[in-house]
C-alpha atoms as a PDB file:
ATOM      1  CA  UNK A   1       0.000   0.000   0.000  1.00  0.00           C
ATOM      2  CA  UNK A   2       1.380   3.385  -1.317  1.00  0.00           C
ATOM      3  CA  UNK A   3       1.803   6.810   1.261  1.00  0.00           C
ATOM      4  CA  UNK A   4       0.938   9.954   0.391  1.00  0.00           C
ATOM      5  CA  UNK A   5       3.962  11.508   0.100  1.00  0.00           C
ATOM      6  CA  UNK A   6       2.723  15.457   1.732  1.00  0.00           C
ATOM      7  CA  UNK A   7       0.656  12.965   4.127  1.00  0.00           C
ATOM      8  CA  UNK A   8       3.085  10.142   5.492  1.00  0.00           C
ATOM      9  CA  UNK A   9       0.880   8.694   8.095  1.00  0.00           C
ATOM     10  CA  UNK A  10      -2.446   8.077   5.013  1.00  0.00           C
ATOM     11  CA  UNK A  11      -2.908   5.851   2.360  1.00  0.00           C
ATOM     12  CA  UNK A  12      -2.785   6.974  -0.876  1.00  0.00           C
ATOM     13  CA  UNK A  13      -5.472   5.118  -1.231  1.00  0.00           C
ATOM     14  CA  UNK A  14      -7.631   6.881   0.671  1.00  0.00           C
ATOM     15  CA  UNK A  15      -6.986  10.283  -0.261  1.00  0.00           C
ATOM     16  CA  UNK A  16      -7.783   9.201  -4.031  1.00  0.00           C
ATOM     17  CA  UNK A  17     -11.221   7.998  -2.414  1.00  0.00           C
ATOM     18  CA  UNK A  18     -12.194  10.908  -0.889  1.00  0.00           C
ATOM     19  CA  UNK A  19     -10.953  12.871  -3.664  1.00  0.00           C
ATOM     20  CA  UNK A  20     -13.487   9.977  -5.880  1.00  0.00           C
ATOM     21  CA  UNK A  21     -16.567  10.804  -3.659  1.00  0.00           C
ATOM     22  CA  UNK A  22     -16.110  14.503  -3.586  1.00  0.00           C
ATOM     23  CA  UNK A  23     -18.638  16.152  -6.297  1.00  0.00           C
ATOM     24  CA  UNK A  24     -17.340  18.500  -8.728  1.00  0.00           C
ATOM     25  CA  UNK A  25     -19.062  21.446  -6.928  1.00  0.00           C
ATOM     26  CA  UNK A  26     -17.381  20.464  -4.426  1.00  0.00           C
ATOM     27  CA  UNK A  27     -13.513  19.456  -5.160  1.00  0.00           C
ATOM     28  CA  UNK A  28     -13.033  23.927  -5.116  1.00  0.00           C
ATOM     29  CA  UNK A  29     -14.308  23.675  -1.655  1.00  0.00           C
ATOM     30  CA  UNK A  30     -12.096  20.498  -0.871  1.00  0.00           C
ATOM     31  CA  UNK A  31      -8.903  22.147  -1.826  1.00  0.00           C
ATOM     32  CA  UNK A  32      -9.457  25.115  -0.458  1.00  0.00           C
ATOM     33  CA  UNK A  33     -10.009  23.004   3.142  1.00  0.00           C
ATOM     34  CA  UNK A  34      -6.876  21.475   2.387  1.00  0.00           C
ATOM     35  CA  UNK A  35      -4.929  24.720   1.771  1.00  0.00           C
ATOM     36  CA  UNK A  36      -6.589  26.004   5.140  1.00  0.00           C
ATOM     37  CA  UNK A  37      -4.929  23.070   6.935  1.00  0.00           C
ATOM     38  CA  UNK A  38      -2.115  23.022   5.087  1.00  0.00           C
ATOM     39  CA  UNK A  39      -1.285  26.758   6.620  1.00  0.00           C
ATOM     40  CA  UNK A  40      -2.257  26.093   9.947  1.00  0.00           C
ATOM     41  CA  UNK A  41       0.399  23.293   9.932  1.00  0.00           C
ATOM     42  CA  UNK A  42       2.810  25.257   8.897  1.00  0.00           C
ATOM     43  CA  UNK A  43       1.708  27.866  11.570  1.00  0.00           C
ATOM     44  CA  UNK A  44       2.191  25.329  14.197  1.00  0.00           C
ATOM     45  CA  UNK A  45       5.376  23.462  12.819  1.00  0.00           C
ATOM     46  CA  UNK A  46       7.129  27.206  12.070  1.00  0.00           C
ATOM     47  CA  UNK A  47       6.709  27.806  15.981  1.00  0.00           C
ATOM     48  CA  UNK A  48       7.662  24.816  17.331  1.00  0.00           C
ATOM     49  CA  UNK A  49      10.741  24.498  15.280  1.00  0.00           C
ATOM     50  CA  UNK A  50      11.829  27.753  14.902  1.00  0.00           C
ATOM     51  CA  UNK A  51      10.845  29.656  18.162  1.00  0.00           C
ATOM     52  CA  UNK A  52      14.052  28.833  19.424  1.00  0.00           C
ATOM     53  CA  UNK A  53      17.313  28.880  17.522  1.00  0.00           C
ATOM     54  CA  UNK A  54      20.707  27.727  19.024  1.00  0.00           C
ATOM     55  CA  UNK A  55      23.993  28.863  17.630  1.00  0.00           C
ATOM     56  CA  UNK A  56      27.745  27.674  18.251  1.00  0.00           C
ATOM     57  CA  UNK A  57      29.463  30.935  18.885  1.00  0.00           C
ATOM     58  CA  UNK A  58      32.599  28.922  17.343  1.00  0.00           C
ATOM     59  CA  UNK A  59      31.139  27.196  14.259  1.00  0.00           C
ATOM     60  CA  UNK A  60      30.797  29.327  11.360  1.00  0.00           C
ATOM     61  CA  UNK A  61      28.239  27.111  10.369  1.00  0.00           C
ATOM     62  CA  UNK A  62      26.060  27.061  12.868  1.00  0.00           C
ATOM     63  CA  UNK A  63      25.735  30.961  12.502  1.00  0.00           C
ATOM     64  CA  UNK A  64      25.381  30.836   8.695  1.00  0.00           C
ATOM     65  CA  UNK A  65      22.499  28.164   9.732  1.00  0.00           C
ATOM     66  CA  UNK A  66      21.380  30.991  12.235  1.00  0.00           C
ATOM     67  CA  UNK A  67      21.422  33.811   9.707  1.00  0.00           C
ATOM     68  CA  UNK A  68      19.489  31.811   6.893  1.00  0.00           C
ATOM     69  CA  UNK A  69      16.838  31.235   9.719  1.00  0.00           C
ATOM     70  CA  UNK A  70      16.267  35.014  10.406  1.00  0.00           C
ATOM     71  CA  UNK A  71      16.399  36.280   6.802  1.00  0.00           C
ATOM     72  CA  UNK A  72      14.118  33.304   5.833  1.00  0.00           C
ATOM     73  CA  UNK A  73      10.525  35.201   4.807  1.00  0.00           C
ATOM     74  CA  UNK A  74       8.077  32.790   6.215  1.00  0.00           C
ATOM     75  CA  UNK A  75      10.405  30.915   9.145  1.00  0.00           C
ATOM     76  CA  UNK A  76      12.334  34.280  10.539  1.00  0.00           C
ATOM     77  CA  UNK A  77       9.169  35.633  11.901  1.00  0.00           C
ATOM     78  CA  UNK A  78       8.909  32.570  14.370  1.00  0.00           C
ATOM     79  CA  UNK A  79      12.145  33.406  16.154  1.00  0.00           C
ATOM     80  CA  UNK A  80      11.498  34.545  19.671  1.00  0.00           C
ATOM     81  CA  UNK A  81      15.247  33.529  21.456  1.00  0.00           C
ATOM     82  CA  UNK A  82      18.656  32.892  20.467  1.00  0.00           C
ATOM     83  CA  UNK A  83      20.702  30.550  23.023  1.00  0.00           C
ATOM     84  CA  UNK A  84      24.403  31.977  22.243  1.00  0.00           C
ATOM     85  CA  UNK A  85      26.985  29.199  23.183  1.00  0.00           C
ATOM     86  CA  UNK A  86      30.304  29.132  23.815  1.00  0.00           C
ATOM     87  CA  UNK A  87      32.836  26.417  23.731  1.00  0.00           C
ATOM     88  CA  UNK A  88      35.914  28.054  23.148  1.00  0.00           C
ATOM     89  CA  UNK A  89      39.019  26.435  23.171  1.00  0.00           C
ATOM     90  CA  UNK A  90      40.814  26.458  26.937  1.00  0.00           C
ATOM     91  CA  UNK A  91      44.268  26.924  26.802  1.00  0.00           C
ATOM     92  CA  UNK A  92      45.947  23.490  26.726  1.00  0.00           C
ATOM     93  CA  UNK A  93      48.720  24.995  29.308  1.00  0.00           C
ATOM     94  CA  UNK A  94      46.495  24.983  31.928  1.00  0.00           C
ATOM     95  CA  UNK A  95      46.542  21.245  31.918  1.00  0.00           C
ATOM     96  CA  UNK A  96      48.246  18.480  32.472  1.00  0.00           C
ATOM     97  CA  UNK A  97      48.265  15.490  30.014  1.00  0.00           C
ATOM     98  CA  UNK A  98      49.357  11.923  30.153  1.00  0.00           C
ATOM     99  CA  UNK A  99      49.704  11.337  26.612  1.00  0.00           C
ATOM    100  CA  UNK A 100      51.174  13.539  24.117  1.00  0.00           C
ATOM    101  CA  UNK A 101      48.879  12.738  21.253  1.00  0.00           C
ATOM    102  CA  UNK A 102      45.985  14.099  23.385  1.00  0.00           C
ATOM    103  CA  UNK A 103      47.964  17.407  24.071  1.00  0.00           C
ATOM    104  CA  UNK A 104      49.022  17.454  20.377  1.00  0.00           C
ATOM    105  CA  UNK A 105      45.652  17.476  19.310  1.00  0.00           C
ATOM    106  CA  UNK A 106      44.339  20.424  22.077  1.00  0.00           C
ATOM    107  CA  UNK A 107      46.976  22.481  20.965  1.00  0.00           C
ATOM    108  CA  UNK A 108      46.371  22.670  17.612  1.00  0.00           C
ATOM    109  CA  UNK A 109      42.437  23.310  18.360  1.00  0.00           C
ATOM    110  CA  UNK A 110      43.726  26.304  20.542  1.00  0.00           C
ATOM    111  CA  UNK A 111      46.090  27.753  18.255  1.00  0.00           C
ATOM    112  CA  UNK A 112      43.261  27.453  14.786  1.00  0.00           C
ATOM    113  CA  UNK A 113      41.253  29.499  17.441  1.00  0.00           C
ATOM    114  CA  UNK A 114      43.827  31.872  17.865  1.00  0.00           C
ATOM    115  CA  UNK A 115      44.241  32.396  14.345  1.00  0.00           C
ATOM    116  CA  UNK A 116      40.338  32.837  14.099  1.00  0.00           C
ATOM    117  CA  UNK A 117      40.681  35.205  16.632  1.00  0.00           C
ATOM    118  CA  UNK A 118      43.041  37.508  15.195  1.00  0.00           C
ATOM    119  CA  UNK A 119      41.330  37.490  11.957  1.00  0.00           C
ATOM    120  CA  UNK A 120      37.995  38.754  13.238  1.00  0.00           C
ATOM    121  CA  UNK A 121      36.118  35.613  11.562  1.00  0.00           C
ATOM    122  CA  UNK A 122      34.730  34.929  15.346  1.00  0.00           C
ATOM    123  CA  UNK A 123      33.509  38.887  15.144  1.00  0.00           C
ATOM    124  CA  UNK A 124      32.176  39.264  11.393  1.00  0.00           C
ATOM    125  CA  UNK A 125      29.158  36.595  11.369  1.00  0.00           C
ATOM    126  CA  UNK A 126      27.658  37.229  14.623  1.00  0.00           C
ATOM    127  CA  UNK A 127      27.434  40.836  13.614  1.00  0.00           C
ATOM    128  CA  UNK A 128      26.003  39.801  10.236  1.00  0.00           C
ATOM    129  CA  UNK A 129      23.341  38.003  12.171  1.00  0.00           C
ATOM    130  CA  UNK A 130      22.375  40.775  14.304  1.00  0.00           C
ATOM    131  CA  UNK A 131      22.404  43.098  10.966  1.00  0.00           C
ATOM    132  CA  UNK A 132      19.470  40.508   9.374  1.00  0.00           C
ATOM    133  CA  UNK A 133      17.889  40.942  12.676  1.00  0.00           C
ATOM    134  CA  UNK A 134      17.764  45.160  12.405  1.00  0.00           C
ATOM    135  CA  UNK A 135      16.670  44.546   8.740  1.00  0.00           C
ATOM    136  CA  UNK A 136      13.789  42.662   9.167  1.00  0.00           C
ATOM    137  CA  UNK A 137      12.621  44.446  12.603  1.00  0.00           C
ATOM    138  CA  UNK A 138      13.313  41.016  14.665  1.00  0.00           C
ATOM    139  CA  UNK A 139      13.776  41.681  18.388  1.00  0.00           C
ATOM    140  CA  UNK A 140      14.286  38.446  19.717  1.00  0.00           C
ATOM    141  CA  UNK A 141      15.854  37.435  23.622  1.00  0.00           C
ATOM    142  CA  UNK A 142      19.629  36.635  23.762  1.00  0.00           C
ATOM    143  CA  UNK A 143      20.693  33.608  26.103  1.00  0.00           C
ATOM    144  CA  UNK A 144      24.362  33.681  26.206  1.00  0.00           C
ATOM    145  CA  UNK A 145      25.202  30.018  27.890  1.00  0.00           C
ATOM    146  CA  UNK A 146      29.200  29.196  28.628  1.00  0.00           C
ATOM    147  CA  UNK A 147      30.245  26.055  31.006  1.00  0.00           C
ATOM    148  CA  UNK A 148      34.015  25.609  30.603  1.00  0.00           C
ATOM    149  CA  UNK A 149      35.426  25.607  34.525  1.00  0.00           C
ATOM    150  CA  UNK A 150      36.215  22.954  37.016  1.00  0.00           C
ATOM    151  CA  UNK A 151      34.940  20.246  36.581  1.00  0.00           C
ATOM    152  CA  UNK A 152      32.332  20.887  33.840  1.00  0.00           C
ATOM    153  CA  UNK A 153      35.439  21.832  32.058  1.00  0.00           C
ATOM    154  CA  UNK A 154      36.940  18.784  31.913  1.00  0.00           C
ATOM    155  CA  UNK A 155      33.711  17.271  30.723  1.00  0.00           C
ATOM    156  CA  UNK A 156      32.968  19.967  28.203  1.00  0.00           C
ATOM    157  CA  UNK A 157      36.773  19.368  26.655  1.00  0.00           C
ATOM    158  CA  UNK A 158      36.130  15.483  26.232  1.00  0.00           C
ATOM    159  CA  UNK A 159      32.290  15.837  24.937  1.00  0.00           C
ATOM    160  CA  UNK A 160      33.504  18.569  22.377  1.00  0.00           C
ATOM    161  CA  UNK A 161      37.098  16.934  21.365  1.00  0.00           C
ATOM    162  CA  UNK A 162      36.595  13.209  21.089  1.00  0.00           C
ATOM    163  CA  UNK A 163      39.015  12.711  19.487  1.00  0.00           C
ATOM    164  CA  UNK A 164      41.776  12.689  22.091  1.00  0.00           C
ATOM    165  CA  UNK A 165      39.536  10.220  24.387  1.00  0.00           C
ATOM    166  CA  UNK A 166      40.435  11.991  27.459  1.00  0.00           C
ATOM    167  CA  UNK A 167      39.621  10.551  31.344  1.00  0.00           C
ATOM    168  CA  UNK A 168      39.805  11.888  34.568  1.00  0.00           C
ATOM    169  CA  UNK A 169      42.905  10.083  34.059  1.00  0.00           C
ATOM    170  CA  UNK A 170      44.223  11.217  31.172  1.00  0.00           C
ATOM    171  CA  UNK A 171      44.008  14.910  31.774  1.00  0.00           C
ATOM    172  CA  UNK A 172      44.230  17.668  34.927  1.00  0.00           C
ATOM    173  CA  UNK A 173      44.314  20.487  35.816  1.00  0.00           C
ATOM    174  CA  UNK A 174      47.458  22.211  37.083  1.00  0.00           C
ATOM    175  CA  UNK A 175      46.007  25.590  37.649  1.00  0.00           C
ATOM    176  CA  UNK A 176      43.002  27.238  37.509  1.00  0.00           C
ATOM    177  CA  UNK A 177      41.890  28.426  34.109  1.00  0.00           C
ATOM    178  CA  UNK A 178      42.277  32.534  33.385  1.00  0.00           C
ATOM    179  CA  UNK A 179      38.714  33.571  32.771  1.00  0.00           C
ATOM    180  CA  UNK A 180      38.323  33.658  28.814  1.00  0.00           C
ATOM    181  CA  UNK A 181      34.993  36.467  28.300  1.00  0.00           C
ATOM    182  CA  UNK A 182      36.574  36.321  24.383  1.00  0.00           C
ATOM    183  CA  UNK A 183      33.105  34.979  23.002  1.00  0.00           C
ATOM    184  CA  UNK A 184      30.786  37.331  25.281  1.00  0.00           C
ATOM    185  CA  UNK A 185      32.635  40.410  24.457  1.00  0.00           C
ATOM    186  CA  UNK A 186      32.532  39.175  20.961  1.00  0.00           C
ATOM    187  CA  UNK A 187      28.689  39.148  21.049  1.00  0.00           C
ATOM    188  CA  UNK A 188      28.177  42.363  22.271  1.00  0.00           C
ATOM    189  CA  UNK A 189      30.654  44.105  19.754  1.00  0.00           C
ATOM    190  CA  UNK A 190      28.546  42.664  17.443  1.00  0.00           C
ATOM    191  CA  UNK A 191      25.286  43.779  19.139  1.00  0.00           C
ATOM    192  CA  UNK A 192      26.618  47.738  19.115  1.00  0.00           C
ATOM    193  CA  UNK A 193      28.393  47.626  15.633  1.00  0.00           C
ATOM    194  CA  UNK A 194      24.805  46.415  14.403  1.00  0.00           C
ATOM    195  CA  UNK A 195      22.366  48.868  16.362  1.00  0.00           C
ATOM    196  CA  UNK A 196      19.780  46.204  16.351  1.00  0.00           C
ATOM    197  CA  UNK A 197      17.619  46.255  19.397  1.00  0.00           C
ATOM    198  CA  UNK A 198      16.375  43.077  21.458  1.00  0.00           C
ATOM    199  CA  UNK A 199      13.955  41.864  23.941  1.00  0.00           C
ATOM    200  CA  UNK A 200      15.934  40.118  26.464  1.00  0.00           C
ATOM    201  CA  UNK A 201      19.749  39.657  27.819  1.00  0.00           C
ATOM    202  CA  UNK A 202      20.253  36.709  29.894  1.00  0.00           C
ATOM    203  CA  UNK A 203      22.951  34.548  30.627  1.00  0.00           C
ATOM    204  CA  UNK A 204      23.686  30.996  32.580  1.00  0.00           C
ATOM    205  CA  UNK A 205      27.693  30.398  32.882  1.00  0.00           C
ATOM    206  CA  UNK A 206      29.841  29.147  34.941  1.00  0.00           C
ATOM    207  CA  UNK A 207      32.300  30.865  37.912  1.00  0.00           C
ATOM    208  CA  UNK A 208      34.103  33.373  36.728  1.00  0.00           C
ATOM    209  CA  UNK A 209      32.272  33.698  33.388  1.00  0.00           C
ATOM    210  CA  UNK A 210      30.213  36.235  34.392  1.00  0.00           C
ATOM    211  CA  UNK A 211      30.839  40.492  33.702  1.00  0.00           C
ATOM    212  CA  UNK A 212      33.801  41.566  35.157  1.00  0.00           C
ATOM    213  CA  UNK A 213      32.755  44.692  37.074  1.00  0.00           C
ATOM    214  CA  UNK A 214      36.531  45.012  38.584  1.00  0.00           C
ATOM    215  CA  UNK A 215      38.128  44.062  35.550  1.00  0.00           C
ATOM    216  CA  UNK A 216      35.956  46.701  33.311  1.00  0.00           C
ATOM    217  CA  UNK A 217      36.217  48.979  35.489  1.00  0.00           C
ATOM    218  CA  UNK A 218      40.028  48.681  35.244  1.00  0.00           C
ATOM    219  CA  UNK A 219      39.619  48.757  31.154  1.00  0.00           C
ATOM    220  CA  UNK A 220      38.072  51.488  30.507  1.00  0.00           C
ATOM    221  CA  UNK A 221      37.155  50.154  26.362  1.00  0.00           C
ATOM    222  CA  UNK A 222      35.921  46.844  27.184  1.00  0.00           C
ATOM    223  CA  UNK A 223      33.708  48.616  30.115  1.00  0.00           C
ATOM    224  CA  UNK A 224      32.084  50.865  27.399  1.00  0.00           C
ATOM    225  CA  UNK A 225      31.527  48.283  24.701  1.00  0.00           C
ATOM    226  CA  UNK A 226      29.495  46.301  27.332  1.00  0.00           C
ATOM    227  CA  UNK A 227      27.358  49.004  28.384  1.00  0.00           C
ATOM    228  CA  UNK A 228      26.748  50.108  25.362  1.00  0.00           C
ATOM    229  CA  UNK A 229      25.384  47.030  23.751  1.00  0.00           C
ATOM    230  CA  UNK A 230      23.260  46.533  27.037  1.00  0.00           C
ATOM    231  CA  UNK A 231      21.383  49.426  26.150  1.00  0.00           C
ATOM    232  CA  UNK A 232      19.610  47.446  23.119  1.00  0.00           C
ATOM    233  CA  UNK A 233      17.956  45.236  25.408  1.00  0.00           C
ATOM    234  CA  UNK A 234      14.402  45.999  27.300  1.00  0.00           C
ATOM    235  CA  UNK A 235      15.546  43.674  30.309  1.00  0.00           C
ATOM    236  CA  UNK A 236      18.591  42.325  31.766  1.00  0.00           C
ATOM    237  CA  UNK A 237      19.211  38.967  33.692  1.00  0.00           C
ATOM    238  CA  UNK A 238      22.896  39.303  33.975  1.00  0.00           C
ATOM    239  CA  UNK A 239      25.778  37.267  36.008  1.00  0.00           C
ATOM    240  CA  UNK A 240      28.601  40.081  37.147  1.00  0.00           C
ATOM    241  CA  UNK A 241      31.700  38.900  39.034  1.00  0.00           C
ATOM    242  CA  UNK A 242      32.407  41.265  41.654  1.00  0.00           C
END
């Protein structure tokens, strides 16, 4: 038995059947009821799908995949948050090793991050996203996520770089971790250099992820960028290190 292929779950058969007992007055109204439903789905599946979109701060992908989604028409209206997440690279000389392949392989993550980094690639895209979102008169919430300390560092680096196979054995810390706010400051150059304005600024990271309000304080241009792009959101759930 054949499946409609628009209807995966119905016979074939049966929508020819119906189709056979419709009258001709009728087969106007009988598309028309299908177009009805048809938009309704699409109403429904747009939401669900594309209420929330997540982007990889460090995967130029995922922010193309982002920016097609906003731009997109019919699907960009459904956006309501973006969850911003960062995995950067931590600096392999903060741990300890006991095999050199697995150190081999974190440095040369760290140091094509680096590169990245001094390029602006990590700066461009998320400002071309925002950009799309100023165009098309999106104001959608920002939730800007980043785990990467203690212990949920040490389980973010083997999730993320499988390839090295790392244990609690295998690697440790030997000190703590300087704070890396690379990717946060990163977003909100982005948010000022594209004036877009937004709903919601929240955030959910780990210790010592947070604002610096010492540090910024202390650097008087990273203080200003941050303020500055906070003033394009209506409300503010932030985490500040004090």
């Amino acid at each position: 038995m054949k499946r409609s292929s628009t209807l995966t779950s119905l016979p074939v058969e049966l929508v020819e059947r119906i189709a056979e007992l419709t009258s001709q007055e009728d087969r106007k109204c009988l598309r028309m009821v299908s177009r009805d439903c048809g938009a309704k789905v699409l109403n429904v599946y747009k939401d669900s799908v594309f209420h929330e979109v997540r982007v990889t701060l460090c995967s130029e992908c995922s922010i193309r995949n982002a920016i097609n989604i906003i731009a997109h028409p019919l699907y960009g209206t459904a956006v309501k948050d973006f969850i911003l997440t960062d995995i950067s690279e931590p600096d392999p000389a903060d741990y300890n090793f006991a095999y050199a392949y697995g150190k081999s392989i974190a440095v040369a993550a760290h140091q094509a991050q680096k590169r990245r980094r001094e390029y602006g690639h990590d700066r461009k895209l998320p400002t071309e996203l925002f950009d799309k979102c100023r165009e098309n008169g999106r104001m959608p919430s920002i939730h800007f996520k980043s785990h990467r300390d203690g212990s949920r560092s040490l389980q973010w680096l083997r999730h993320v770089v499988c390839r090295t196979n790392w244990s609690n054995r295998e690697v440790t810390k030997n000190k703590e971790p300087d704070s890396d706010d690379y990717c946060l400051r990163t977003v909100m150059l982005a948010i000022v250099s594209s004036g877009a304005s937004f709903d919601t600024f929240s955030m959910d990271v780990a210790a010592g992820q947070g604002i610096h309000l010492g540090r910024n304080g202390k650097d008087m241009q990273k203080g200003t960028v941050y303020v500055a792009a906070l003033y394009h959101f209506k409300v503010l759930n932030l985490v500040l290190n004090v």
